[in-house]
C-alpha atoms as a PDB file:
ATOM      1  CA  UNK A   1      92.838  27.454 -27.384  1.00  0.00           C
ATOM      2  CA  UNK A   2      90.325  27.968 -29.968  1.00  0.00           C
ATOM      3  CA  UNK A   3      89.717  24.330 -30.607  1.00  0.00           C
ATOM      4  CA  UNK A   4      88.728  24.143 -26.958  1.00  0.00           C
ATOM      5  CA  UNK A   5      86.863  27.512 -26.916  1.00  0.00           C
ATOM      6  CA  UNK A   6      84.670  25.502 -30.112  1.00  0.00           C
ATOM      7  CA  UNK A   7      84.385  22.419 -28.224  1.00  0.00           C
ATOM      8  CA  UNK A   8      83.232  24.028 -25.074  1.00  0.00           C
ATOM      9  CA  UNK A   9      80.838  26.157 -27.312  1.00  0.00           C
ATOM     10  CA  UNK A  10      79.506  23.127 -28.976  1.00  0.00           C
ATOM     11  CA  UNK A  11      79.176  21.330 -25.418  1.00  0.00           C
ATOM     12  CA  UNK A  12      77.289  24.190 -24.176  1.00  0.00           C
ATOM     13  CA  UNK A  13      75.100  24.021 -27.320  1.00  0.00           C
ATOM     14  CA  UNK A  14      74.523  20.523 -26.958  1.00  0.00           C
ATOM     15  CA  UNK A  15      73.588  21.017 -22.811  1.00  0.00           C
ATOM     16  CA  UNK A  16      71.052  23.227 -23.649  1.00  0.00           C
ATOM     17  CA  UNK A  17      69.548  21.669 -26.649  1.00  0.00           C
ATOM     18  CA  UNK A  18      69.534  18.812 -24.656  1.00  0.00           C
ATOM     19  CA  UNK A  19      67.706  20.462 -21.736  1.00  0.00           C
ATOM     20  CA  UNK A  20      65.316  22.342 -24.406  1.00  0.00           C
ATOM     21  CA  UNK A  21      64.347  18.795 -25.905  1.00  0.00           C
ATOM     22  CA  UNK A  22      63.824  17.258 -22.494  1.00  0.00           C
ATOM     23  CA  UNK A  23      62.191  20.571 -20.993  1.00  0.00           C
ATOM     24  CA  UNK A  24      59.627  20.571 -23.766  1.00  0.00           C
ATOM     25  CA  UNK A  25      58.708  16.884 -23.260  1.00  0.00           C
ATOM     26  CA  UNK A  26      58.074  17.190 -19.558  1.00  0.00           C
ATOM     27  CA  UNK A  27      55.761  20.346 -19.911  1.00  0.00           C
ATOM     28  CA  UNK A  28      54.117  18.258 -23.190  1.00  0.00           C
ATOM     29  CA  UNK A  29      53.437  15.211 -20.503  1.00  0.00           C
ATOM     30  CA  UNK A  30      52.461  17.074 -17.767  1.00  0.00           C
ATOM     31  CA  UNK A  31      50.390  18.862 -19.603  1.00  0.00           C
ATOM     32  CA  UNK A  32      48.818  15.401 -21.194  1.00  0.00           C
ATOM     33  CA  UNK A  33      48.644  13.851 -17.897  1.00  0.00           C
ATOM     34  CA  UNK A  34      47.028  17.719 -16.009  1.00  0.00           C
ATOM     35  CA  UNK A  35      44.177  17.691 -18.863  1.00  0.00           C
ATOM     36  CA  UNK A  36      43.670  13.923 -18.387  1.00  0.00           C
ATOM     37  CA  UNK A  37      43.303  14.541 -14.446  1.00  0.00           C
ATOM     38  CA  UNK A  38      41.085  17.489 -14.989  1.00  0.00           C
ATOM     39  CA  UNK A  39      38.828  15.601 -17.467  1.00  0.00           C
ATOM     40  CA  UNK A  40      38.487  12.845 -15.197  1.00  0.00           C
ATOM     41  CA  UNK A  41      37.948  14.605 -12.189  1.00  0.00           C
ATOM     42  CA  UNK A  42      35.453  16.919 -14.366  1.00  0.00           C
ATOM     43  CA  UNK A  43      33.407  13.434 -15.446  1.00  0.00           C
ATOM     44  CA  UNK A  44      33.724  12.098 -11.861  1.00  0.00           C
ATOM     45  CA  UNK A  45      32.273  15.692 -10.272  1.00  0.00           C
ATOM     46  CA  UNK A  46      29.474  15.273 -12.938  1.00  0.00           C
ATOM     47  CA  UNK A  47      28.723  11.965 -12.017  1.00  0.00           C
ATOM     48  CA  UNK A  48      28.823  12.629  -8.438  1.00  0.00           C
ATOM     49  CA  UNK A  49      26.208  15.657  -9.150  1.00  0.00           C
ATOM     50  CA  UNK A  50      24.124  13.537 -11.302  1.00  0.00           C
ATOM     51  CA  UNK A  51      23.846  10.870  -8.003  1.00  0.00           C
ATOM     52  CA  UNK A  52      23.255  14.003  -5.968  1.00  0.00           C
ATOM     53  CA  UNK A  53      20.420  15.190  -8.033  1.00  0.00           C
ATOM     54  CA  UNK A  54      18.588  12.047  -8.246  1.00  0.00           C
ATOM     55  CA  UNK A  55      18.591  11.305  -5.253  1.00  0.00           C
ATOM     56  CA  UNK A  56      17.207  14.871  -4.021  1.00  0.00           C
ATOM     57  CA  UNK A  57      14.354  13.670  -7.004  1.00  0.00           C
ATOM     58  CA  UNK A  58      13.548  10.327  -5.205  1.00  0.00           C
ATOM     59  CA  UNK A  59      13.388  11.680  -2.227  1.00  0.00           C
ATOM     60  CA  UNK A  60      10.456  14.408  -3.151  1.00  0.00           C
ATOM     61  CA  UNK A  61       8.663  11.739  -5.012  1.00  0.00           C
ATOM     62  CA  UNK A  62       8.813   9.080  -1.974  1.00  0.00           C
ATOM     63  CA  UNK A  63       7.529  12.100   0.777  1.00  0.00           C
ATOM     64  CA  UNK A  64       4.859  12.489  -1.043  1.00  0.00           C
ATOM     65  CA  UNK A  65       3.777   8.572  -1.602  1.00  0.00           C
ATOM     66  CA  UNK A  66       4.641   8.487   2.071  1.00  0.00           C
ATOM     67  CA  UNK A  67       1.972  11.136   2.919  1.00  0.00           C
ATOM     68  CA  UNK A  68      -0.295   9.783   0.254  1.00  0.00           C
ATOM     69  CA  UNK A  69      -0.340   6.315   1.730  1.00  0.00           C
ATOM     70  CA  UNK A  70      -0.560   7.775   5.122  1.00  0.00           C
ATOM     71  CA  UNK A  71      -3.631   9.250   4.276  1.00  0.00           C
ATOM     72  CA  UNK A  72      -4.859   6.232   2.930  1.00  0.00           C
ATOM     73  CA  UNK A  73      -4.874   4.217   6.002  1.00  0.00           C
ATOM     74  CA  UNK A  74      -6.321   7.078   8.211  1.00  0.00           C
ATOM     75  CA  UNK A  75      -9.047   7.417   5.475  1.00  0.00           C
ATOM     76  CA  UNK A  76      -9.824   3.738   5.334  1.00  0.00           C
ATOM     77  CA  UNK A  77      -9.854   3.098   9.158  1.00  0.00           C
ATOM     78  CA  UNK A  78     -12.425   6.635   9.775  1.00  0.00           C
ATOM     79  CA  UNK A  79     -14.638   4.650   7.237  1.00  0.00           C
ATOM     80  CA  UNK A  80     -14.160   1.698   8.647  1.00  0.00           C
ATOM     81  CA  UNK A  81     -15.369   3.338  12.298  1.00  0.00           C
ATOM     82  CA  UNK A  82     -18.436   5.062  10.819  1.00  0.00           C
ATOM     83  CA  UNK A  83     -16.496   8.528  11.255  1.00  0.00           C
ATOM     84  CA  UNK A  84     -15.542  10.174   8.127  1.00  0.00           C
ATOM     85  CA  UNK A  85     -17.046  12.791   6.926  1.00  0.00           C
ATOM     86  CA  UNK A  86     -17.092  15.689   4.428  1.00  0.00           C
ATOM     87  CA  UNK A  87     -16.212  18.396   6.786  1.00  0.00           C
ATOM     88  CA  UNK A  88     -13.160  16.481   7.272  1.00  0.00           C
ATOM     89  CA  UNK A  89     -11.855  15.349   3.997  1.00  0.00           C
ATOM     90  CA  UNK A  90     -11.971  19.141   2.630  1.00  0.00           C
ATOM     91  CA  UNK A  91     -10.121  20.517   5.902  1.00  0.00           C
ATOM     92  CA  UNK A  92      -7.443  17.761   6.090  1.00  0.00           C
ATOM     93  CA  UNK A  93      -6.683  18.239   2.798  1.00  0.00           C
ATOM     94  CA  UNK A  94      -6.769  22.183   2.680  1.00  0.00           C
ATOM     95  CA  UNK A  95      -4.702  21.799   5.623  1.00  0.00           C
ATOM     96  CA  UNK A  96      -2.436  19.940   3.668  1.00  0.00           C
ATOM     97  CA  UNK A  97      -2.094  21.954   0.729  1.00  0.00           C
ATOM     98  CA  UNK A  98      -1.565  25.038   2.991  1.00  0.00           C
ATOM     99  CA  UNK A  99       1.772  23.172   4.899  1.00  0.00           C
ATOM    100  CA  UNK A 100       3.066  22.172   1.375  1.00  0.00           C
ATOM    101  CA  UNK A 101       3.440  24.954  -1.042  1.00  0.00           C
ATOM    102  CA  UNK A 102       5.311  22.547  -3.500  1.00  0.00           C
ATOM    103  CA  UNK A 103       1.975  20.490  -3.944  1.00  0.00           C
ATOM    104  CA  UNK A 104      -0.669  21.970  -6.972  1.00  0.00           C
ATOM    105  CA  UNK A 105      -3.836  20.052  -5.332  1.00  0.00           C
ATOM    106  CA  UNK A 106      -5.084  17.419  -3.279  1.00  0.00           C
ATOM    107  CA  UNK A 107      -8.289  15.210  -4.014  1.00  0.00           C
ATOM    108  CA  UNK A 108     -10.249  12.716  -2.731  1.00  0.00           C
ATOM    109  CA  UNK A 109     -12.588  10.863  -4.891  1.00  0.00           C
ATOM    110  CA  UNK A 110     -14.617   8.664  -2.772  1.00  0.00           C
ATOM    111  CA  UNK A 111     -18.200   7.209  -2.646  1.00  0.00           C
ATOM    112  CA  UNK A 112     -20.758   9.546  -1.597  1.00  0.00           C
ATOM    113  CA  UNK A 113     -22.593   6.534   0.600  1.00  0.00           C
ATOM    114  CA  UNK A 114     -18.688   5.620   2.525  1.00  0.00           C
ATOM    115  CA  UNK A 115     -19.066   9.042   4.333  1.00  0.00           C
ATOM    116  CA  UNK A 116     -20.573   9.228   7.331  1.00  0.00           C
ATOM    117  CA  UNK A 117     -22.190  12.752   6.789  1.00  0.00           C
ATOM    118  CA  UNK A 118     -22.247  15.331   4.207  1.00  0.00           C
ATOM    119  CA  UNK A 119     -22.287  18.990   4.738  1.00  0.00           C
ATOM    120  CA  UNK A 120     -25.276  20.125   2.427  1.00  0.00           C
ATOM    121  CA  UNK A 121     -22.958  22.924   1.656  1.00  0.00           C
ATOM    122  CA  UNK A 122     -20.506  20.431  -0.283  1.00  0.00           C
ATOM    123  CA  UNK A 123     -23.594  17.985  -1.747  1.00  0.00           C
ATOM    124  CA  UNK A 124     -22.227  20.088  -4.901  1.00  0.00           C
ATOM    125  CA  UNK A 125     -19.032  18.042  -5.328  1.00  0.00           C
ATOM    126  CA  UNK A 126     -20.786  14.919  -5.967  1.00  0.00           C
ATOM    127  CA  UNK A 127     -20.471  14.070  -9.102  1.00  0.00           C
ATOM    128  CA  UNK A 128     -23.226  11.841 -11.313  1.00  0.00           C
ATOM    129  CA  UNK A 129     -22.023   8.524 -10.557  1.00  0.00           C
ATOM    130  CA  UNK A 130     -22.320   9.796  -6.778  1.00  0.00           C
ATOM    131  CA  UNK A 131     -18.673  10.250  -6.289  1.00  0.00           C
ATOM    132  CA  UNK A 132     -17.592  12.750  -3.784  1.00  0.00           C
ATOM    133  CA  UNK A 133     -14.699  14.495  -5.879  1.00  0.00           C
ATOM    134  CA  UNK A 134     -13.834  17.711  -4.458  1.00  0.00           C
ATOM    135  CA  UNK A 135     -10.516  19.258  -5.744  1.00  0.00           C
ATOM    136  CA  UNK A 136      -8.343  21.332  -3.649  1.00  0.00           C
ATOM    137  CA  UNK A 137      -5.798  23.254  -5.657  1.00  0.00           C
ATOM    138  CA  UNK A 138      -3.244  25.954  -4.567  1.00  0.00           C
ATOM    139  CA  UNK A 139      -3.056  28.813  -7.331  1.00  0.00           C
ATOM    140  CA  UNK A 140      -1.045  31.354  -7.007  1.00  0.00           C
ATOM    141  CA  UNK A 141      -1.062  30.751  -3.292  1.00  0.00           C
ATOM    142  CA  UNK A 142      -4.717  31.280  -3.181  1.00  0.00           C
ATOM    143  CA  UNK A 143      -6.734  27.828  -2.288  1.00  0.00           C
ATOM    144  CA  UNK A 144     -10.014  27.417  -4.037  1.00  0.00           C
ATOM    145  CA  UNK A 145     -11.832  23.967  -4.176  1.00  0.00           C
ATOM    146  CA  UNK A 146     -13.967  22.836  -7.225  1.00  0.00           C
ATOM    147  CA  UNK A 147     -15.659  20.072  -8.244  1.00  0.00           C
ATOM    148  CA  UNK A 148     -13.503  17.210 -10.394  1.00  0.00           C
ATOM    149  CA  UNK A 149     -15.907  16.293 -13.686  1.00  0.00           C
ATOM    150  CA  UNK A 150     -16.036  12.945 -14.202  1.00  0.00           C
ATOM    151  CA  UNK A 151     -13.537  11.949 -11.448  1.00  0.00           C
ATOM    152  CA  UNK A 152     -13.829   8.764 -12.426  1.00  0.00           C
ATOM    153  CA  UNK A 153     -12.626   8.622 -16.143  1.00  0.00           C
ATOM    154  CA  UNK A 154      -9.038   9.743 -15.194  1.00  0.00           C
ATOM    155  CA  UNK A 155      -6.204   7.878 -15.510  1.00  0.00           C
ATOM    156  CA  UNK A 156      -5.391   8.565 -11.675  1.00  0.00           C
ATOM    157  CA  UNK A 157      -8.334   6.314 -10.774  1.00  0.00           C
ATOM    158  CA  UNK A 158      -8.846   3.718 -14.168  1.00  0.00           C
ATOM    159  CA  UNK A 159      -5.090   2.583 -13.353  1.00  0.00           C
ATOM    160  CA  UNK A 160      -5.916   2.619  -9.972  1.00  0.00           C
ATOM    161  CA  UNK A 161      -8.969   0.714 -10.448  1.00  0.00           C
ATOM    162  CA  UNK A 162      -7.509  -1.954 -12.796  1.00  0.00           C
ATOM    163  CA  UNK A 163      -4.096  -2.649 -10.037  1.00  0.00           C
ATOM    164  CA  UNK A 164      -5.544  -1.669  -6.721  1.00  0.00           C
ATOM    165  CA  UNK A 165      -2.196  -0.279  -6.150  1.00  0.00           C
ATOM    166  CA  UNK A 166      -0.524   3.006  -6.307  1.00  0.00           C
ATOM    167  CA  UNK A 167      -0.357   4.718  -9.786  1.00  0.00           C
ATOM    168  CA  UNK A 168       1.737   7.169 -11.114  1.00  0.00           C
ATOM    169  CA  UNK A 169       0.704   8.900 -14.803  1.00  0.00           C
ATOM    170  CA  UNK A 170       3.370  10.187 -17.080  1.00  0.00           C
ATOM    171  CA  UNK A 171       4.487  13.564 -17.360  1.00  0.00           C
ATOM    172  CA  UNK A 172       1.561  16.198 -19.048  1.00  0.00           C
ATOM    173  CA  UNK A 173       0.823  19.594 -19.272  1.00  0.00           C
ATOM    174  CA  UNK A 174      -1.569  21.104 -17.290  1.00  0.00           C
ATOM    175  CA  UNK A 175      -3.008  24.995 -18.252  1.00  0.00           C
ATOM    176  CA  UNK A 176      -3.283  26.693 -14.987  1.00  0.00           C
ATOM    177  CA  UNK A 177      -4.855  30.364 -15.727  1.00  0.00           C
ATOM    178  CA  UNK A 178      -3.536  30.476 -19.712  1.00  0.00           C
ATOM    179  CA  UNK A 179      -0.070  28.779 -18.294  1.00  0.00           C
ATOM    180  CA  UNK A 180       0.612  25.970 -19.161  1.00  0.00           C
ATOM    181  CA  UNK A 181       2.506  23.497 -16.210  1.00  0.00           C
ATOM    182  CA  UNK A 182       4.341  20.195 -16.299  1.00  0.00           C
ATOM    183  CA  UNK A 183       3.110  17.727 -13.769  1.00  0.00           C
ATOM    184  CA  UNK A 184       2.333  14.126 -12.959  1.00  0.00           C
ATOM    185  CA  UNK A 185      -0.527  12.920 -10.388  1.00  0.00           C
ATOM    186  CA  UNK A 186       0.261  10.546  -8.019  1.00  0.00           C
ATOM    187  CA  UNK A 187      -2.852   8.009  -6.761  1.00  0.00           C
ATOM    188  CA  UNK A 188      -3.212   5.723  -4.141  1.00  0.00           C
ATOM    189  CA  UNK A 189      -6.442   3.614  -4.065  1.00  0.00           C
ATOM    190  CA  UNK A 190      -9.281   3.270  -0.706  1.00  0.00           C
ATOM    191  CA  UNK A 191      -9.960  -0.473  -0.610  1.00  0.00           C
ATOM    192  CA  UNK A 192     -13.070  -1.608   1.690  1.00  0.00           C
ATOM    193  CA  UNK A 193     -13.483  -5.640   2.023  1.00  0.00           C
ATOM    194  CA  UNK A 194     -12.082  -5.820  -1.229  1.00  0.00           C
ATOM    195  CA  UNK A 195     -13.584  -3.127  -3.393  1.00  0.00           C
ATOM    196  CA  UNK A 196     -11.907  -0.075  -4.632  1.00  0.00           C
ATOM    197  CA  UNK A 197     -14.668   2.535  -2.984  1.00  0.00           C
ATOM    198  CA  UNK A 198     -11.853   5.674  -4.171  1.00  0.00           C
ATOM    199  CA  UNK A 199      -8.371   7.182  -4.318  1.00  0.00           C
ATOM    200  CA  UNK A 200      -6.207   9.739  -2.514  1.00  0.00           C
ATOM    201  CA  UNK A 201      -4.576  11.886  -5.268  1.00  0.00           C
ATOM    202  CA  UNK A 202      -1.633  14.511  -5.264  1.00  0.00           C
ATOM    203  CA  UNK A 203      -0.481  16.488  -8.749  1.00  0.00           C
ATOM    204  CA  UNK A 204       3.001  17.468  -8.393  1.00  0.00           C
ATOM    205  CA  UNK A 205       4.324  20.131 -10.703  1.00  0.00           C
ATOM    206  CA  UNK A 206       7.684  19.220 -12.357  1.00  0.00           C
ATOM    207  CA  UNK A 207       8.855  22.927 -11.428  1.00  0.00           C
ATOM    208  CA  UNK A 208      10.794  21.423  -8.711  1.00  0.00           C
ATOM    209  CA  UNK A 209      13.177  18.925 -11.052  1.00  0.00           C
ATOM    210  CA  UNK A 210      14.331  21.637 -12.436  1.00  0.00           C
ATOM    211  CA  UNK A 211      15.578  23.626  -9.176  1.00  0.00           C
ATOM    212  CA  UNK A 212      17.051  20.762  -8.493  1.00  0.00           C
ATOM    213  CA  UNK A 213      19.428  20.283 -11.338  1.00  0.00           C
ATOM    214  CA  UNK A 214      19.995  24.173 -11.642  1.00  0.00           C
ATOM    215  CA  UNK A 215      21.047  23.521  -7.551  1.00  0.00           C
ATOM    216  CA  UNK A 216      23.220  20.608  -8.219  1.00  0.00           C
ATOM    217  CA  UNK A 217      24.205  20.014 -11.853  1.00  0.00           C
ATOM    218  CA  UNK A 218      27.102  22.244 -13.428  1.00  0.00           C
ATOM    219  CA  UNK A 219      26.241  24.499 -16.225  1.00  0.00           C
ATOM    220  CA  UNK A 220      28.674  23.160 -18.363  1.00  0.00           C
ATOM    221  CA  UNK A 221      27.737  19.671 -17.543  1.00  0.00           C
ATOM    222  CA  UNK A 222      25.556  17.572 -20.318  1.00  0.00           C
ATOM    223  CA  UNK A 223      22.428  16.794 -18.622  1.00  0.00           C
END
């Protein structure tokens, strides 16, 4: 009796050491195969949110090369009609600005002789090579207009000049009141017969990338 009392003892011992082997292994796979599951769907929600985000980026930047080259054939066929004028340029841009909070300024920079009349009141954004370069800019929601010094001698119209197509400069800092912003300007040049007579330009602060990736980007995510 006590032989089999030992043998079902050691049976018993041998069941559950069995079961606590085999029960240890399944939670040490599971728990291999769980982590490698969450990883991967971690990497492929990242990836997903990276797609998300620059897309959302490529879409901003191609609105506003849509509106920019928009306004270049509107500007190009009121010149070529003998209609545009001064008064307009400032008000369709200062419109502009005013519908699209998201936009730091809006310039022309045209030859004075391609309008068809001049306001006396705006002869002062002429500049000394007789560019008409008046800069509308949105600061702190308050729209002032100012003259653009030497219009010419930016980047936004040299590269545009040298191409005859669209130009966008890098990334720089611009100091708005003592702060300074990240932004890029965005040209598109007026051709007439052949010769460059201006450009349409739009400076885009880079505040909006980063909404964008705060919207769509995980914070534990490696951007």
């Amino acid at each position: 009796m006590k032989k089999q009392q030992s043998l079902i003892l050691r049976l018993s011992l041998v069941t559950i050491s069995t079961f606590l082997v085999l029960f240890i292994m399944f939670n040490a796979i599971t728990s291999t195969i769980i982590l490698s599951e969450s990883r991967q769907l971690g990497e492929k929600n990242v990836t997903l949110a990276n797609e998300i985000t620059a897309t959302k980026i490529s879409e901003r930047f191609s609105e506003t090369i849509a509106v920019l080259e928009q306004d270049q054939q509107l500007l190009l066929t009121m010149i070529e009609r003998g209609q545009l004028t001064s008064d307009f340029l400032i008000d369709f841009k200062t419109n502009a600005l005013q519908n699209d909070p998201s936009i730091l300024g809006y310039a022309v920079i045209i030859k004075a002789d391609a309008l068809n009349h001049t306001n006396p009141q705006h002869m002062q954004y002429i500049d000394q090579k007789g560019f008409f370069a008046p800069y509308i800019v949105n600061t702190n929601n308050t729209i002032s207009i100012e003259r653009l010094a030497d219009a010419t001698d930016g980047t936004w119209y040299s590269e545009s000049a040298k191409t005859k197509k669209l130009t966008i400069t890098e990334p720089y800092e611009f100091t708005i009141k003592g702060q300074a912003t990240p932004m890029m300007t965005i040209s598109v040049p007026l051709i007439k017969n052949g010769d460059m007579i201006g450009v349409t330009v739009v400076d885009m602060p880079l505040n909006f990338l980063q909404s964008i990736v705060e919207q769509y980007i995980p914070d534990t995510a490696i951007q």
